[in-house]
Structures are given as C-alpha cells and as structure tokens.
C-alpha atoms as a PDB file:
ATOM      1  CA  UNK A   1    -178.778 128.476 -74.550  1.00  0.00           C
ATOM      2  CA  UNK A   2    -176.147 126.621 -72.129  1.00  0.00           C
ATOM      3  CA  UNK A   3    -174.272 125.258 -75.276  1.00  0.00           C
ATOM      4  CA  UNK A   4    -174.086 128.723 -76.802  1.00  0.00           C
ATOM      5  CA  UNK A   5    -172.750 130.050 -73.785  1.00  0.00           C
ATOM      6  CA  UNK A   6    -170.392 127.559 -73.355  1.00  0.00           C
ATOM      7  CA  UNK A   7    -169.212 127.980 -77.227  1.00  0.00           C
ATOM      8  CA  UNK A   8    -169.022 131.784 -76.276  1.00  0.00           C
ATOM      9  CA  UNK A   9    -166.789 131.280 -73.510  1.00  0.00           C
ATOM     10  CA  UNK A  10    -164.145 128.667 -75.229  1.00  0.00           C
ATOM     11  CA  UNK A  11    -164.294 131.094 -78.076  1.00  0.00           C
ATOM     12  CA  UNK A  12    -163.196 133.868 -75.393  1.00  0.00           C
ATOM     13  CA  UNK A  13    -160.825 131.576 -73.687  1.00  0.00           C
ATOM     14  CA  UNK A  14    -159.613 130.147 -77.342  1.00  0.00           C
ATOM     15  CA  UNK A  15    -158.908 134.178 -78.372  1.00  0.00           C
ATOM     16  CA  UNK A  16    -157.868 135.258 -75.200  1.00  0.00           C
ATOM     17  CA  UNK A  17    -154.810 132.971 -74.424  1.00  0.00           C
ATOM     18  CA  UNK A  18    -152.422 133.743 -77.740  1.00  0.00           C
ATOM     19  CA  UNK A  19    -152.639 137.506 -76.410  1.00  0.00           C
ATOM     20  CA  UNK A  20    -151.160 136.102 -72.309  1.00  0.00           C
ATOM     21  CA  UNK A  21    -148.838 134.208 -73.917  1.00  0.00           C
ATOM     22  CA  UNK A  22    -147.393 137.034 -76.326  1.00  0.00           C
ATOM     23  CA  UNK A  23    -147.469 138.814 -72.903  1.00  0.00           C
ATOM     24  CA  UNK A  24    -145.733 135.784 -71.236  1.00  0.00           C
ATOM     25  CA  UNK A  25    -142.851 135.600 -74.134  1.00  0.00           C
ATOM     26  CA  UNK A  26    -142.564 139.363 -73.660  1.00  0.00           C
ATOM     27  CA  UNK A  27    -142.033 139.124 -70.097  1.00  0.00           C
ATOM     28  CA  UNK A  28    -140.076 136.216 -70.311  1.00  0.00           C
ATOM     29  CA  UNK A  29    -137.659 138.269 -73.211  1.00  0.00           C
ATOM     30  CA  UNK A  30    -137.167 141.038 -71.188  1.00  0.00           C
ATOM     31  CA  UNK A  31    -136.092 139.087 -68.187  1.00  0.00           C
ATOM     32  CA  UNK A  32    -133.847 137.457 -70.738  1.00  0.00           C
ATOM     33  CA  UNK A  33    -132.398 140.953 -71.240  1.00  0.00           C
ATOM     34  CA  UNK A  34    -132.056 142.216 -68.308  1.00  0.00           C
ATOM     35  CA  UNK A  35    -130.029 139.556 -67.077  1.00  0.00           C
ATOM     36  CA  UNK A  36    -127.733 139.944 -69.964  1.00  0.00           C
ATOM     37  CA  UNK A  37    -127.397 143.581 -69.337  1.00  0.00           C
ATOM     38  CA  UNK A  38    -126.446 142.955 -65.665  1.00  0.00           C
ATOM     39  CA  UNK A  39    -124.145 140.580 -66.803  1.00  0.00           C
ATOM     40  CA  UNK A  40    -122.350 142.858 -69.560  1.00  0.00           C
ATOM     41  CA  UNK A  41    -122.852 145.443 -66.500  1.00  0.00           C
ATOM     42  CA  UNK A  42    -120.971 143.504 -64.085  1.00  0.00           C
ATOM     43  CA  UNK A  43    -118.419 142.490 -66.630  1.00  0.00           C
ATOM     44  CA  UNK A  44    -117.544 145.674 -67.819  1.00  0.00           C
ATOM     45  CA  UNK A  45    -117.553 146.817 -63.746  1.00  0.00           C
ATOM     46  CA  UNK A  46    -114.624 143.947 -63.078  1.00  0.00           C
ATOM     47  CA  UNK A  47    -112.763 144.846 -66.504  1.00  0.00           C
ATOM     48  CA  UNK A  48    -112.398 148.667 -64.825  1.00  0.00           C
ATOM     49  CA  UNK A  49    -111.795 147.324 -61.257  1.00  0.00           C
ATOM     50  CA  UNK A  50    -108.951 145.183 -62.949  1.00  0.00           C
ATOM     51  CA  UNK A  51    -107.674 148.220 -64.974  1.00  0.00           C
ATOM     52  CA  UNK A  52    -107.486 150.345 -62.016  1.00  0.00           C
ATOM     53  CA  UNK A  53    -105.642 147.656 -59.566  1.00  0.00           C
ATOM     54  CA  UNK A  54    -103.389 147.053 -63.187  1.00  0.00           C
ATOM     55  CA  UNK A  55    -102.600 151.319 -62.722  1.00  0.00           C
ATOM     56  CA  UNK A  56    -102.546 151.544 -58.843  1.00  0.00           C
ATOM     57  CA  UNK A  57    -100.410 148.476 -58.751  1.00  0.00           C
ATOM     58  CA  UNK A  58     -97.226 148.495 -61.097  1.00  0.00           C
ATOM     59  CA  UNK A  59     -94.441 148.502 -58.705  1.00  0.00           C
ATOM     60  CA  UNK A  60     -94.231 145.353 -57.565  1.00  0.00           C
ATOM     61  CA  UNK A  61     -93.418 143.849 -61.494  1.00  0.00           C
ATOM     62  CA  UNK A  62     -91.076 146.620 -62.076  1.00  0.00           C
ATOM     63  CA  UNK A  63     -89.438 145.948 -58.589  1.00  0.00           C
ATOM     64  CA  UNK A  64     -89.301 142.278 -59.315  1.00  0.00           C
ATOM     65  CA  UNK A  65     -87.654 143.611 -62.863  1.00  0.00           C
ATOM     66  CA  UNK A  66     -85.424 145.424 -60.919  1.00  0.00           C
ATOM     67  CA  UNK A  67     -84.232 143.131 -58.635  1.00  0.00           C
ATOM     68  CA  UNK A  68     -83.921 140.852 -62.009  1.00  0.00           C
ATOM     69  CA  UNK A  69     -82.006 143.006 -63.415  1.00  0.00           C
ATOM     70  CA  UNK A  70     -79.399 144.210 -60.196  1.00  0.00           C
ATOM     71  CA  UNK A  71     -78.820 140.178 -59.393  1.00  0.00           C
ATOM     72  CA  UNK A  72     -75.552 139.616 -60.639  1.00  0.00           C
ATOM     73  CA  UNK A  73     -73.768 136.973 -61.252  1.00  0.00           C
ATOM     74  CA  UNK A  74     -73.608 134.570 -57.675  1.00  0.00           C
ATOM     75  CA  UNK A  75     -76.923 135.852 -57.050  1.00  0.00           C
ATOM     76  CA  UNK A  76     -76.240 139.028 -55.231  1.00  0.00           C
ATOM     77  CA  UNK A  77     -77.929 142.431 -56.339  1.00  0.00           C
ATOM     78  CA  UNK A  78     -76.044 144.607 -57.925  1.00  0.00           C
ATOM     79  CA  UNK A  79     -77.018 147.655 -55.044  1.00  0.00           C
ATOM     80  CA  UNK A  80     -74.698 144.849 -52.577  1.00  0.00           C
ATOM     81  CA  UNK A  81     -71.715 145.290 -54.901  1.00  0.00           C
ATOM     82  CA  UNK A  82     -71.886 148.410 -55.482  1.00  0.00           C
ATOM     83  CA  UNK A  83     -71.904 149.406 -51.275  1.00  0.00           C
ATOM     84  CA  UNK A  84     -69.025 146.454 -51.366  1.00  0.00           C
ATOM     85  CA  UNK A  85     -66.668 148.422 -53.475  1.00  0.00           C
ATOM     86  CA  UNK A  86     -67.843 151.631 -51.917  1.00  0.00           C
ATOM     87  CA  UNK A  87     -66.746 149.707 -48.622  1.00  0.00           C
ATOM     88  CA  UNK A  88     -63.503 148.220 -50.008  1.00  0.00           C
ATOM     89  CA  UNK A  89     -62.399 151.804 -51.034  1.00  0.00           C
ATOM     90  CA  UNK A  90     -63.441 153.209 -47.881  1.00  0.00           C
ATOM     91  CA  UNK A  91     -61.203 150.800 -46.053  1.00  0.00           C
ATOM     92  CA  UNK A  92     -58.558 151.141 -48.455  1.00  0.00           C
ATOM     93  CA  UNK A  93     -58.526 154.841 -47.472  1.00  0.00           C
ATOM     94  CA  UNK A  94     -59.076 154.214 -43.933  1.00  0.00           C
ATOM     95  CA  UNK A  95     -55.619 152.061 -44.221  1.00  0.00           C
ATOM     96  CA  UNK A  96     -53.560 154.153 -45.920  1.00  0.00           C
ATOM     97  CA  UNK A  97     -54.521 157.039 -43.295  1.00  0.00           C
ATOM     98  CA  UNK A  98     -53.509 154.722 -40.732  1.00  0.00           C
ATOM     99  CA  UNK A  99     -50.234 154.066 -41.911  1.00  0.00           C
ATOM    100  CA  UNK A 100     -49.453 157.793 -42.670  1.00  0.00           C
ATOM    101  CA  UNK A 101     -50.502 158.012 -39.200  1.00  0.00           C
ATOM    102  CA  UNK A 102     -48.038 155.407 -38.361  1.00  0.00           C
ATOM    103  CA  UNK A 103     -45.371 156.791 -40.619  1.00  0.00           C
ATOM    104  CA  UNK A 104     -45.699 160.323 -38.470  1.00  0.00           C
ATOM    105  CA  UNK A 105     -45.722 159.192 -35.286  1.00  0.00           C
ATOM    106  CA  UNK A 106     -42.483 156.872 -35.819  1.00  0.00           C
ATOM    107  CA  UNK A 107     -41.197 160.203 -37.479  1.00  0.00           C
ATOM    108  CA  UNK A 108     -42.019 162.150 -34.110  1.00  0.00           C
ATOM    109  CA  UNK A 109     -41.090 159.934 -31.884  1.00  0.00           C
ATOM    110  CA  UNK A 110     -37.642 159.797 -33.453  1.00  0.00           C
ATOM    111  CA  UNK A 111     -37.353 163.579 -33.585  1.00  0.00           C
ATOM    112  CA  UNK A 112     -38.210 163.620 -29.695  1.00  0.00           C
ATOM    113  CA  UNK A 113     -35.445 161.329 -28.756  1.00  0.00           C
ATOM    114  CA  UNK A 114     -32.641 162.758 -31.111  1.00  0.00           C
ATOM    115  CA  UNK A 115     -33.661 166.029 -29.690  1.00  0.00           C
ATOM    116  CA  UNK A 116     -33.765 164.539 -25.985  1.00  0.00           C
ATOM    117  CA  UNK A 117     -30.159 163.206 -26.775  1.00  0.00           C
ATOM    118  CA  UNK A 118     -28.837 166.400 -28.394  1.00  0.00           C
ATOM    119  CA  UNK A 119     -30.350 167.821 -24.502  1.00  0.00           C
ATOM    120  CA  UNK A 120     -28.366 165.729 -22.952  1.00  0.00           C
ATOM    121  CA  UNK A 121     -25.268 166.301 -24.639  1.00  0.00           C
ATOM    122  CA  UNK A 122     -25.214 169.726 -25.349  1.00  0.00           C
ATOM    123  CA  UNK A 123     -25.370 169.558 -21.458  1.00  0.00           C
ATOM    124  CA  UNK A 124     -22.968 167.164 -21.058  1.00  0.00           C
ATOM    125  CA  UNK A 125     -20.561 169.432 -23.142  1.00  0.00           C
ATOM    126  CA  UNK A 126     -21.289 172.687 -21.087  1.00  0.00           C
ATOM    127  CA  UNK A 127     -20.980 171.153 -18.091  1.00  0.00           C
ATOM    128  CA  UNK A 128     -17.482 169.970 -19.066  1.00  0.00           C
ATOM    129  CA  UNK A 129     -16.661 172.829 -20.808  1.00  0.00           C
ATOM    130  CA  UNK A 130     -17.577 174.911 -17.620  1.00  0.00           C
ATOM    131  CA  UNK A 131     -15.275 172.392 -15.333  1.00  0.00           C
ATOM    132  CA  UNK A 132     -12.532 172.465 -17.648  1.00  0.00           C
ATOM    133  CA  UNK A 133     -12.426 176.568 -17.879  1.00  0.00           C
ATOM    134  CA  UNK A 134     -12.649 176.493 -13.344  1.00  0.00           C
ATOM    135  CA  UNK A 135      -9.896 173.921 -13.580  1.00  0.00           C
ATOM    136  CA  UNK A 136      -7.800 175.918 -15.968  1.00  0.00           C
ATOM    137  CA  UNK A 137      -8.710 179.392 -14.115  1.00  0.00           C
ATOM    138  CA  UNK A 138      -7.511 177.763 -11.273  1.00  0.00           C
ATOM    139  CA  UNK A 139      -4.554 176.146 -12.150  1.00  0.00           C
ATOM    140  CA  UNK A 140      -3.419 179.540 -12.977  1.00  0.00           C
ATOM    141  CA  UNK A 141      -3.865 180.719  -9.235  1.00  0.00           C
ATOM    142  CA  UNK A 142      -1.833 177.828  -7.847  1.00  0.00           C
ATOM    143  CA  UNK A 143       1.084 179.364  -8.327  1.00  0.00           C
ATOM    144  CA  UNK A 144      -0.073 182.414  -6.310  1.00  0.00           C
ATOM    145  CA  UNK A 145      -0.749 179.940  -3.105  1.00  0.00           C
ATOM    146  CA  UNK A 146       2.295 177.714  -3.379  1.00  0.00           C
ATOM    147  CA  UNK A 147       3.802 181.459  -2.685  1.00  0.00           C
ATOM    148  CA  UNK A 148       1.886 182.066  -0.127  1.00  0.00           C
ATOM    149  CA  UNK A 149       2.861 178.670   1.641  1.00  0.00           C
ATOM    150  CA  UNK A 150       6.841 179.483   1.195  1.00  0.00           C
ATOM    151  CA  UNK A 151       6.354 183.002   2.776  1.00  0.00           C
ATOM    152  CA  UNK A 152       4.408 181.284   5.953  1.00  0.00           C
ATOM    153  CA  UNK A 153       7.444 178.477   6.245  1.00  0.00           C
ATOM    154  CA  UNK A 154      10.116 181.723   6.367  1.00  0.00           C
ATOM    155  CA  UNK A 155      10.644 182.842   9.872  1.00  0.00           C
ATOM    156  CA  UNK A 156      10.013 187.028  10.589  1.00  0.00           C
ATOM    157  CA  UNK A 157       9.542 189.013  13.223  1.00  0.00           C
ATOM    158  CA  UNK A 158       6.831 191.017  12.081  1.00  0.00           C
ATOM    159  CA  UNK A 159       4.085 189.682  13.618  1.00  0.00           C
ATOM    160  CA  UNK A 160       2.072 191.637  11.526  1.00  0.00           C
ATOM    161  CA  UNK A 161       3.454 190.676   8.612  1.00  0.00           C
ATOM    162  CA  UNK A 162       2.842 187.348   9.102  1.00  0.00           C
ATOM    163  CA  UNK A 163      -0.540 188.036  10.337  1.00  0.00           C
ATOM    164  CA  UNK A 164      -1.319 189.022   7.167  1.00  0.00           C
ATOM    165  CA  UNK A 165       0.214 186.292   5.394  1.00  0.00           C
ATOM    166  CA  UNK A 166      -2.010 183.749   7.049  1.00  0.00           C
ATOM    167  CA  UNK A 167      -5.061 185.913   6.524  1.00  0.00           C
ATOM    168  CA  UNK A 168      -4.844 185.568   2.944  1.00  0.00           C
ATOM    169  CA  UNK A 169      -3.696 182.265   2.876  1.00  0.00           C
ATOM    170  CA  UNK A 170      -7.070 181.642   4.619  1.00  0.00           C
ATOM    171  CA  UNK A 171      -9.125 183.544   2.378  1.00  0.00           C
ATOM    172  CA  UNK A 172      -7.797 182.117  -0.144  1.00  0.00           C
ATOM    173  CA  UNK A 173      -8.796 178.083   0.832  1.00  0.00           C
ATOM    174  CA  UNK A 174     -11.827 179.550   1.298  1.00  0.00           C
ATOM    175  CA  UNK A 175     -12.125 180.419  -1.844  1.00  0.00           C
ATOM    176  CA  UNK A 176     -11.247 177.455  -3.392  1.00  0.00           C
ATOM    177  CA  UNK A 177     -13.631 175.545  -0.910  1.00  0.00           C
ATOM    178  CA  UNK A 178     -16.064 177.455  -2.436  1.00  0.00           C
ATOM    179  CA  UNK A 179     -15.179 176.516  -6.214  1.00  0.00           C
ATOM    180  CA  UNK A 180     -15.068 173.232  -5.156  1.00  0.00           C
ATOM    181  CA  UNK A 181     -11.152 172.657  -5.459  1.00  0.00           C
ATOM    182  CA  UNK A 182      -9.767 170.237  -2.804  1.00  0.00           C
ATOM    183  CA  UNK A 183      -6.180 169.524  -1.686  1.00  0.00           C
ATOM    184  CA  UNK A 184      -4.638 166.210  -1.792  1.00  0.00           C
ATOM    185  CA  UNK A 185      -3.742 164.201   0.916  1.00  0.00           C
ATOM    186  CA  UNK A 186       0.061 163.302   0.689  1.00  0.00           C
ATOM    187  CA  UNK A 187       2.102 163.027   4.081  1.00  0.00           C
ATOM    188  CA  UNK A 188       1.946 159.380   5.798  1.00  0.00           C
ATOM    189  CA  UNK A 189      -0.091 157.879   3.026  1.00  0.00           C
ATOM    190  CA  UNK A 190       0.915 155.672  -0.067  1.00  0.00           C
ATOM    191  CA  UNK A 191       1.691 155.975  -3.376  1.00  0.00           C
ATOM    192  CA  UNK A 192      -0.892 156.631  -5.959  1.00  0.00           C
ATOM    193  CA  UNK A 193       0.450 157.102  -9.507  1.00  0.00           C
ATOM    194  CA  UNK A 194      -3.142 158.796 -10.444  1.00  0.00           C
ATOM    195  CA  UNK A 195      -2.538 161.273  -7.673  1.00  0.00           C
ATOM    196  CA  UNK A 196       1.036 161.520  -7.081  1.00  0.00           C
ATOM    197  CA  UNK A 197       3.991 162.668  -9.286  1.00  0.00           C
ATOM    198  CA  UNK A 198       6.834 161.235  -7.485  1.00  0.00           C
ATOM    199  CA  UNK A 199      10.261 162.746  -8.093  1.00  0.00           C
ATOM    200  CA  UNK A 200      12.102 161.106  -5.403  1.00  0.00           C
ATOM    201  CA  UNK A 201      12.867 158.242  -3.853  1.00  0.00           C
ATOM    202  CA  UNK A 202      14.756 157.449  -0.343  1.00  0.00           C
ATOM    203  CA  UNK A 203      15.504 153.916   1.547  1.00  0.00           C
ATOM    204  CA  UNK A 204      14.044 154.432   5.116  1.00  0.00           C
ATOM    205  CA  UNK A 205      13.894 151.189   7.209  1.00  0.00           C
ATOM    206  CA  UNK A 206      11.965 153.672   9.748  1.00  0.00           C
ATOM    207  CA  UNK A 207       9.162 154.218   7.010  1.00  0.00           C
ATOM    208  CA  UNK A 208       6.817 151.659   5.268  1.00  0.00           C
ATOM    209  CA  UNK A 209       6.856 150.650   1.463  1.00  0.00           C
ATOM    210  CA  UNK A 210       5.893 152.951  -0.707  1.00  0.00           C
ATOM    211  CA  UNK A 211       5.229 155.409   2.179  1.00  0.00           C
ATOM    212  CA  UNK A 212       5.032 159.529   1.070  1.00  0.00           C
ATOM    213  CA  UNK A 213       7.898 161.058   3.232  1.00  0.00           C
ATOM    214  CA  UNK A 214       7.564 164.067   1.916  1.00  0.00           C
ATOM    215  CA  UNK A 215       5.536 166.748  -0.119  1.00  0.00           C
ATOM    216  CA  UNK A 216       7.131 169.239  -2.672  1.00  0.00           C
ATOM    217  CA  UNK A 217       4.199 170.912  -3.881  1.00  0.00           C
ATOM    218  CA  UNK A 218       0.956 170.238  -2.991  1.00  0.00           C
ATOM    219  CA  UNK A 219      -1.736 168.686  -5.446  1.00  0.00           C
ATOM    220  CA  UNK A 220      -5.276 169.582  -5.946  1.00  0.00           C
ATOM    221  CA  UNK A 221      -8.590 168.341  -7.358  1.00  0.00           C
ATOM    222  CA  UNK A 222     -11.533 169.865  -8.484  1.00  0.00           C
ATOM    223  CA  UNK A 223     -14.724 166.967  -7.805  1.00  0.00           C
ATOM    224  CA  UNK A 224     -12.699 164.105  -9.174  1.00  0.00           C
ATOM    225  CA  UNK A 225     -10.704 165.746 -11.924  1.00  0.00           C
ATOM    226  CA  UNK A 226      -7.212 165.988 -10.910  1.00  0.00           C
ATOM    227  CA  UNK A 227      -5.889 169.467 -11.614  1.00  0.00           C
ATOM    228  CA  UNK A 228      -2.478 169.091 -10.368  1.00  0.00           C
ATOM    229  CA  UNK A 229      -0.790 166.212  -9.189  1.00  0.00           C
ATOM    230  CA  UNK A 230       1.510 166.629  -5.513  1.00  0.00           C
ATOM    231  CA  UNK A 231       4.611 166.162  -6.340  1.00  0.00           C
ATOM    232  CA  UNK A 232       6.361 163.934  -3.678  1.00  0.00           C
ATOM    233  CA  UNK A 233       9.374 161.950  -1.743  1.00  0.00           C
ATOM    234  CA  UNK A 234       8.433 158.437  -1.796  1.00  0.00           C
ATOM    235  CA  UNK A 235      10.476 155.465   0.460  1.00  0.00           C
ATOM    236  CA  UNK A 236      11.227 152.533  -0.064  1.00  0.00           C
END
C-alpha cells in the first residue's frame, strides 16, 4: 500500500509540474512584455519631450543664423554698420549745420559792425554838417558886430545913443557865447599864421619880434574851427 501511494504521488508530482512551469513561462513572458512596453513607453515619452523642447526652442539656431548671416566681413554684424553709417550721416549733418551756423554768424557779425560804422559816420557827418551851417550862419553876422564895434569907437554926445549901442553889442556876445563862437586873442601876443592874417608889418625897437601891435578886425572861432582869422599889425 506505501509503494502505491508513493507511485500515486510522483505520478501527481510528475503531472503536476509541466502545468507550474507553463504558468512559470507565462509569467515569466509577460514580465518580458511589460518591460518592453515600458520601454517603448518611455521611449516614445522622450521622443515627444524632445519634439516639444525642438518647437519651444528654435530661436537660439535661427539667432545664431542670424548673427551668421549679419557678421560681415572683419567680423562685425551687419546691425554695427548699419548704426555706423546711420552715425556717419548724422554727423555729417550735424557738421554741415555747424558751419551754416558759422557761415551766419560771421555774416551777422559783419552786418553789425558795417552798420555800427555807418552809426558812427552818419554822425560824424551831421555833426559836421551842423558846425559847418553855425559857422557859416555866423560868419554872416560878423559883419553886423564889426559895425557895432566902429559905432562904440565914434565919440557922441548922446548918452543914450550910445547906451544903446553897448546894449546890443552885449547882447550880442552873449549870443555868440551861447553858440559857442569865441573871439581871438590878438593885442600883445605873437604871431600865429593859423590864427592871424597879417596885413602889416612895422619896425618897433619898443615892441618884441613878431609882437601883434595892432588889430584890424577881430577873429573868431567856433570850438576849434577857425571861422575868421583877425586880421593884424605885426612888428618886427
């Protein structure tokens, strides 16, 4: 009875191991499977990961194209020689405004002093032009007081007359006072050719060289313009 048992049981054993190992190699096969599905999994996640970065991410090669393709010929970019012309054109302009700006003020200052000199001039000119017209209306009243002067050296005896006489004569020094006009000094003094229109001449050992002696008609001056010149005795 023990051997038939035992037979029993190898017999179980014998038929019962092909079926745990078919279970084994299925086990084992799916495993196997699984594995290579995570794998293909995995692969196929990093082939999309790359894809995406390869969308999200073109700039930098098409900057580094870029900056290829604006490098010119020493190396710069072509953006640098493009802002250098720019520049150079700007200064060029900048340069030329300058030396209109030059050019105009040169122009102006030029204007200011021809005008400032025309000023002066034209002032100049009326200013002689007014002392030339008081010298020439006064020449014409000399005349009037070298008559005056005769009629005070002629003797009367009417006081009143003579009165009178002086009190224009007076009025009228005044007057030229006023206008500036000054007589000329003659009696006692010498010779001056730019003053003095001498129309005679006398030996007097009494009287220095040169010496006035006596006046004819009195001289006058308006400033330092000579309007008439004295006429005079000179001696020796």
């Amino acid at each position: 009875m023990d051997e038939e048992r035992k037979e029993t049981l190898k017999t179980e054993e014998s038929v019962n191991t092909p079926a745990e190992s078919a279970e084994k190699d299925s086990s084992v096969k799916d495993t196997d499977q699984e594995q290579i599905r995570k794998a293909e999994d995995q692969k196929a996640a990093e082939g999309d990961e790359s894809a995406k970065s390869a969308k999200e991410s073109p700039e930098p090669e098409s900057e580094e194209k870029d900056s290829e393709k604006d490098k010119g010929f020493f190396g710069k970019t072509r953006k640098d020689g493009k802002k250098g012309k720019k520049l150079s054109k700007e200064e060029e302009k900048i340069t030329a405004l300058e030396e209109e700006k030059a050019a105009l003020n040169d122009r102006y200052l030029r204007v200011c002093a021809e005008y400032d000199n025309f000023r002066r001039r034209s002032q100049k000119e009326k200013d002689n032009l007014y002392g030339d017209v008081k010298a020439a209306t006064v020449t014409q009243f000399l005349p009037v007081y070298d008559n005056l002067e005769r009629a005070l050296k002629q003797g009367t005896e009417d006081e009143a007359y003579r009165k009178g006489v002086e009190m224009i004569m007076t009025q009228f020094n005044t007057t030229l006072e006023k206008l500036g006009v000054t007589p000329i000094e003659c009696l006692g003094e010498k010779f001056d050719p730019a003053l003095h229109n001498a129309v005679m001449h006398v030996e007097d050992e009494e009287k220095g060289e040169n010496e006035i002696v006596e006046v004819f008609q009195k001289g006058f001056k308006l400033g330092d313009k000579v309007i008439r010149f004295a006429m005079v005795k000179v001696a020796n």
